[in-house]
Protein backbone atom coordinates (compact mmCIF):
# COMPACT_ATOMS: atom_id res chain seq x y z
CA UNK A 1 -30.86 -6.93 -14.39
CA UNK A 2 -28.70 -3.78 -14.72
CA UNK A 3 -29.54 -1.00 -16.92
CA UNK A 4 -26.45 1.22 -17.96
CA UNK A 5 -26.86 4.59 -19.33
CA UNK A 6 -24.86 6.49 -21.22
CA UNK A 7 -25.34 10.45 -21.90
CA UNK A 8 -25.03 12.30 -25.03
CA UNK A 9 -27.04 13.78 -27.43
CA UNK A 10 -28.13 12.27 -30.62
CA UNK A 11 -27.17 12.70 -34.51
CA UNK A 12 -24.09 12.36 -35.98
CA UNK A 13 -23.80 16.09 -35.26
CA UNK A 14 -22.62 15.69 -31.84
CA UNK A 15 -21.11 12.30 -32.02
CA UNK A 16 -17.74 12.72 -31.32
CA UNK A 17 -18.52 15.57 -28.91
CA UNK A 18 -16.80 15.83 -25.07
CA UNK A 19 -20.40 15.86 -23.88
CA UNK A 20 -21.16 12.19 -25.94
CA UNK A 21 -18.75 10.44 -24.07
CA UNK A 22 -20.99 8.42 -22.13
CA UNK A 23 -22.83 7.28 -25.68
CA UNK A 24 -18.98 6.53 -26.46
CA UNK A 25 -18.50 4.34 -23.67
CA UNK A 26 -21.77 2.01 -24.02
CA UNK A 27 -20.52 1.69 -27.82
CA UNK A 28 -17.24 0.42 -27.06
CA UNK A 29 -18.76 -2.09 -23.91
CA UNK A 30 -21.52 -3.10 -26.74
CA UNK A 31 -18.51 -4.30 -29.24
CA UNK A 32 -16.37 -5.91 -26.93
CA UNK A 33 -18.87 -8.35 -25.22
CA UNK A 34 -20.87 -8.91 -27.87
CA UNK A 35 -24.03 -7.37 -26.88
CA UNK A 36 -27.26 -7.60 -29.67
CA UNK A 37 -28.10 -5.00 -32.18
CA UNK A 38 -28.88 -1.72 -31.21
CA UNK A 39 -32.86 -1.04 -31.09
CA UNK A 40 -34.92 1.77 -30.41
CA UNK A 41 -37.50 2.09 -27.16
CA UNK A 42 -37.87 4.13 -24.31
CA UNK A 43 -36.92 7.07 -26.39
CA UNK A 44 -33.43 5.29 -26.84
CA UNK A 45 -31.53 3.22 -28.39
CA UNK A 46 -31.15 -0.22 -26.49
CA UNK A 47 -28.81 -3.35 -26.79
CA UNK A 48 -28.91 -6.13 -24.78
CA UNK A 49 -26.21 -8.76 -23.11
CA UNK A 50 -24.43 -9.94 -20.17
CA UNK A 51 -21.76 -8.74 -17.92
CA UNK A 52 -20.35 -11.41 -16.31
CA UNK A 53 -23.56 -13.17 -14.63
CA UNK A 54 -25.59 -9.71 -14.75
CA UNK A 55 -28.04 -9.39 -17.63
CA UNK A 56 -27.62 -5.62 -18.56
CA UNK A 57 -29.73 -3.83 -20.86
CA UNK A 58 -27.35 -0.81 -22.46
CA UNK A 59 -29.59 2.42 -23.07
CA UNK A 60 -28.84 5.87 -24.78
CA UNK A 61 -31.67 8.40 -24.39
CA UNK A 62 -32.30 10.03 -27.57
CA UNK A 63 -33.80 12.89 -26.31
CA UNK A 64 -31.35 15.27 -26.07
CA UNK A 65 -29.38 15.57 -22.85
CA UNK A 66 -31.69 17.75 -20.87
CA UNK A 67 -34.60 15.37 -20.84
CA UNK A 68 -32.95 12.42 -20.53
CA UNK A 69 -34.51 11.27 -17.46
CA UNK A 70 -37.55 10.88 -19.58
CA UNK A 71 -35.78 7.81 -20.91
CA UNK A 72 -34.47 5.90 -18.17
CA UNK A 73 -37.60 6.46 -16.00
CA UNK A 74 -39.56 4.42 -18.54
CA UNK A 75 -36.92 1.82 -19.11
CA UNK A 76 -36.46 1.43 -15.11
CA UNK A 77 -40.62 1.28 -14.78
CA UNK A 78 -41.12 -1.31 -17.84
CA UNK A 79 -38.76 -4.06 -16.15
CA UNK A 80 -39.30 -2.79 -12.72
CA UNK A 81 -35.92 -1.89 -10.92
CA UNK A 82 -34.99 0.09 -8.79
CA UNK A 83 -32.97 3.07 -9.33
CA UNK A 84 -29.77 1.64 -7.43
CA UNK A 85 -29.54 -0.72 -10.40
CA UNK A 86 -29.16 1.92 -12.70
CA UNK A 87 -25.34 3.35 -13.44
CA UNK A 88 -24.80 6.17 -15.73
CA UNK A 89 -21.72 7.19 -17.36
CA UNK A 90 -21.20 10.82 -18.08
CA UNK A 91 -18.83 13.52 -18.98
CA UNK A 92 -17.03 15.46 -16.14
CA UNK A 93 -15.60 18.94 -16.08
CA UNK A 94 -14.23 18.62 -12.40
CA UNK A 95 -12.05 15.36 -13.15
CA UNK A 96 -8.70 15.85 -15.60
CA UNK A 97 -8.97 14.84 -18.65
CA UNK A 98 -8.97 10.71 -18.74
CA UNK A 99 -9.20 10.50 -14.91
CA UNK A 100 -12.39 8.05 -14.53
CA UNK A 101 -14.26 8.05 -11.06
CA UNK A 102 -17.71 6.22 -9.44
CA UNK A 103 -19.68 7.24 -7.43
CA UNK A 104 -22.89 5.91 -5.85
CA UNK A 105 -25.68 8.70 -5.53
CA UNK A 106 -25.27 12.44 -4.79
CA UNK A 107 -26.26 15.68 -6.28
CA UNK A 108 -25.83 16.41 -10.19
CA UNK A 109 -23.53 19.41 -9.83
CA UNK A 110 -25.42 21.40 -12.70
CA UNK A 111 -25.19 18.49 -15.07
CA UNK A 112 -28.37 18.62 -17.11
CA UNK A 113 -28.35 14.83 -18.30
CA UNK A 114 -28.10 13.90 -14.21
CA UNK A 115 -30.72 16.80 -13.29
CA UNK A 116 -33.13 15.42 -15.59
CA UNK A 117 -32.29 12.00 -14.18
CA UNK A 118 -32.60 13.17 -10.59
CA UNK A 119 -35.79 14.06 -11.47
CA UNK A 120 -37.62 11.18 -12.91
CA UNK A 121 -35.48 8.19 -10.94
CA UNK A 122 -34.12 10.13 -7.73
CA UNK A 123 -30.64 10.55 -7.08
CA UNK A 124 -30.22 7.07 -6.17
CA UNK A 125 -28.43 5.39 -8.71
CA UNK A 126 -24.40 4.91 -9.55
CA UNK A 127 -22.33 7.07 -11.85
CA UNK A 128 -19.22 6.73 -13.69
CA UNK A 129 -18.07 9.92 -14.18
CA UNK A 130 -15.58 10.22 -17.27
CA UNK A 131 -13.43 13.18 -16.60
CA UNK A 132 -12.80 15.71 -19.88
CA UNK A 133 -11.50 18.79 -17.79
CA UNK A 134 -12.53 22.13 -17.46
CA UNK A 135 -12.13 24.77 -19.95
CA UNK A 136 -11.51 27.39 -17.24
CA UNK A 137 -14.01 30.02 -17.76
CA UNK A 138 -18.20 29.18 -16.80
CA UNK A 139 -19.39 30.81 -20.13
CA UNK A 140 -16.77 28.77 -21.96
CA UNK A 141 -18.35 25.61 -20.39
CA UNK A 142 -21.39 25.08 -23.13
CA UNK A 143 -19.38 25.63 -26.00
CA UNK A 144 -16.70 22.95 -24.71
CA UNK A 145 -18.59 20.25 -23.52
CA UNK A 146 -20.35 20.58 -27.14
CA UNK A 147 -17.04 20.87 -29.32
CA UNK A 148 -15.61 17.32 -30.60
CA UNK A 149 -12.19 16.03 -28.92
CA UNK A 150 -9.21 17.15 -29.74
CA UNK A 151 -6.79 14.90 -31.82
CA UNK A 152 -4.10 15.40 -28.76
CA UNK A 153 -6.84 13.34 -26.87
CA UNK A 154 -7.10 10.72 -28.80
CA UNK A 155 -4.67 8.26 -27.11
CA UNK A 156 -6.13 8.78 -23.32
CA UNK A 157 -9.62 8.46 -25.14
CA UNK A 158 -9.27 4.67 -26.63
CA UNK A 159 -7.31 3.94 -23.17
CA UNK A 160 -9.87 5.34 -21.00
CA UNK A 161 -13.02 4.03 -23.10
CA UNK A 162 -11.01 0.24 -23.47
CA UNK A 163 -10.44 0.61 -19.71
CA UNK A 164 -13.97 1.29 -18.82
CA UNK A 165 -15.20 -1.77 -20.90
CA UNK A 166 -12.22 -3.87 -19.68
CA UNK A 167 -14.03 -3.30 -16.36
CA UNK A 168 -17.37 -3.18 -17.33
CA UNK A 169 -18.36 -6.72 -15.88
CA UNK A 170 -17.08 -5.34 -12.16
CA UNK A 171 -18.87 -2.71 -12.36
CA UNK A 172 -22.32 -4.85 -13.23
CA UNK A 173 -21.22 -7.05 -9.89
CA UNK A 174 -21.12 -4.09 -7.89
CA UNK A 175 -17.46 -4.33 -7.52
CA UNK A 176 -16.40 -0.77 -8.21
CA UNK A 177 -12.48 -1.47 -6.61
CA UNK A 178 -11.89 -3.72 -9.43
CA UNK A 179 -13.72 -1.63 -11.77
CA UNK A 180 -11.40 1.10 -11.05
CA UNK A 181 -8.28 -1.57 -11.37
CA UNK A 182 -9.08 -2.32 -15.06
CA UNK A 183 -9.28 1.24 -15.80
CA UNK A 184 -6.03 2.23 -14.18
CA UNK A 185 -4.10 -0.77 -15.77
CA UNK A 186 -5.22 0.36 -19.74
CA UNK A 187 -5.00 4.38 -18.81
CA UNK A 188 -1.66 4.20 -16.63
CA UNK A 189 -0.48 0.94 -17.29
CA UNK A 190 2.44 -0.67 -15.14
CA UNK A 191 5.97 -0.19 -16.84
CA UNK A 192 7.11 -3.77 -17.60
CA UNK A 193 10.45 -4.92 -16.00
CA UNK A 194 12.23 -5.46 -18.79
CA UNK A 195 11.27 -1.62 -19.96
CA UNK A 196 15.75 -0.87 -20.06
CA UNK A 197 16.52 1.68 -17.56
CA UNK A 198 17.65 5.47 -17.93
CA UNK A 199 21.28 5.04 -18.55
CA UNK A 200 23.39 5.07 -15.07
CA UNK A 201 26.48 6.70 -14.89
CA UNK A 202 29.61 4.71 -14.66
CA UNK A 203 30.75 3.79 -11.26
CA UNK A 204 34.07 5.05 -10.55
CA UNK A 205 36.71 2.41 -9.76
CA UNK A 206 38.06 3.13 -5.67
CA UNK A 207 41.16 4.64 -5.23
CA UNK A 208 43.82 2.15 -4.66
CA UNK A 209 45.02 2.70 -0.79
CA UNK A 210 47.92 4.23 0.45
CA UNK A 211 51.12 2.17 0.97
CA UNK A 212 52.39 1.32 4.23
CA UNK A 213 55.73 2.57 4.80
CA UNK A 214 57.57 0.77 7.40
CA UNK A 215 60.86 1.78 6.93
CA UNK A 216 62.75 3.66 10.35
CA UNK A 217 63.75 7.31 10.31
CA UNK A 218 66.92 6.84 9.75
CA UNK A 219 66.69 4.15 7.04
CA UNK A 220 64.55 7.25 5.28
CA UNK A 221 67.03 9.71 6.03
CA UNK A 222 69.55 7.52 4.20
CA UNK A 223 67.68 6.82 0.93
CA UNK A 224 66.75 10.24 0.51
CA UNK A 225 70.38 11.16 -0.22
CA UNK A 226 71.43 7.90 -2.56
C-alpha cells in the first residue's frame, strides 16, 4: 500500500490557493481513477483506490500546513508502512511555474508542510514537487504562496494537474521516468506532424546558364558590322 499526500490547508478559504496545490492534485487523481468517497481520519480527509496494481490510500491533512506531519504519522503507524511508501506532493517556489519534479528524500528547504513531516515520519519519503515560482522578494513569499492563482495560470494548471494524474499509476510503481513522461506529454505536448509549417519563402528558379559561343574571331568581327 502507498499513501499519497497532498499539502494545503483546509476551508474553502484557501482552496484555490498556490500553497493548496498538492490538495489540488489528489482531487484531480481521486476523479480520474475513480477512487471512493472522501472520508475523514487521521486528522484528514481520506479516499481510497488503486493505481495500477498498488492499493493507495489518498490523504489531505486537515490540520493546517504546519502540523501536517501530525497526520501522516498516524496514517503511516495505523497500516504500518514505512515512510519510503509515502509520496507527497507540494507547492514549490524554486521550480517555474508548471515545471513538476520528484524527488526521493532530502531536506524541506523551509517548507513548513515537509518540516512538520520531517519531523513525525523522517525525511525518508518521495516528493513531487509542483513548481508555482517565486515571487522574488522573501517577505513577499507568505503572502504568495497564500494568494489564489492567477487566471493567466489557468491553462499550465489543468495541464500540469491532468499530467500528474495521467502519471499517477507510475509514480505508485515506483517508476518516476515514466511519471515524469506523462507529465511532460500533457504540459509540453509534442507538436503533431501535420501541425502546417511557418510559411517558407519561395525558392528562386536558377539562372539559366550562359550560352556557348563558338563562333571564330573573325566570323565575330564580321557580324558585328552587318
Amino acid at each position: 500500500m502507498k499513501l499519497f499526500v497532498g499539502l494545503g490547508n483546509p476551508g474553502q478559504k484557501y482552496a484555490r490557493n498556490r500553497h493548496n496545490i498538492g490538495f489540488m492534485a489528489l482531487d484531480r487523481i481521486a476523479d480520474d481513477h475513480g477512487f471512493g468517497p472522501w472520508k475523514s481520519k487521521f486528522q484528514a480527509e481520506i479516499a481510497e483506490g488503486r493505481l495500477g496494481s498498488e492499493k493507495v490510500l489518498l490523504v489531505k491533512p486537515q490540520t493546517f500546513m504546519n502540523r501536517s506531519g501530525q497526520s501522516v504519522g498516524e496514517a503511516m503507524r495505523f497500516y504500518k508502512l514505512d515512510s519510503t511508501d509515502v509520496t507527497v506532493f507540494h507547492d514549490e517556489l524554486d521550480l517555474a511555474p508548471g515545471k513538476v519534479r520528484v524527488k526521493a528524500g532530502g531536506g524541506h528547504a523551509g517548507h513548513n508542510g515537509l518540516r512538520s513531516i520531517h519531523e513525525h515520519i523522517s525525511p525518508a519519503y518521495d516528493r513531487v514537487r509542483l513548481g508555482i515560482g517565486h515571487p522574488g522578494r522573501k517577505e513577499l513569499v507568505s503572502p504568495y504562496v497564500l494568494s489564489d492563482f492567477a487566471k493567466a495560470d489557468a491553462d499550465w494548471l489543468d495541464d500540469v494537474l491532468r499530467g500528474v494524474s495521467d502519471g499517477a499509476s507510475h509514480l505508485a510503481d515506483g517508476d518516476g521516468g515514466k511519471f515524469m513522461n506523462a507529465v511532460a506529454l500533457r504540459a509540453a505536448p509534442p507538436r503533431s506532424s501535420k501541425t502546417p509549417a511557418t510559411a517558407s519563402k519561395p525558392v528562386p528558379k536558377p539562372a539559366p546558364e550562359p550560352k556557348v559561343d563558338n563562333r571564330s574571331a573573325m566570323q565575330k568581327l564580321m557580324d558585328k558590322f552587318r
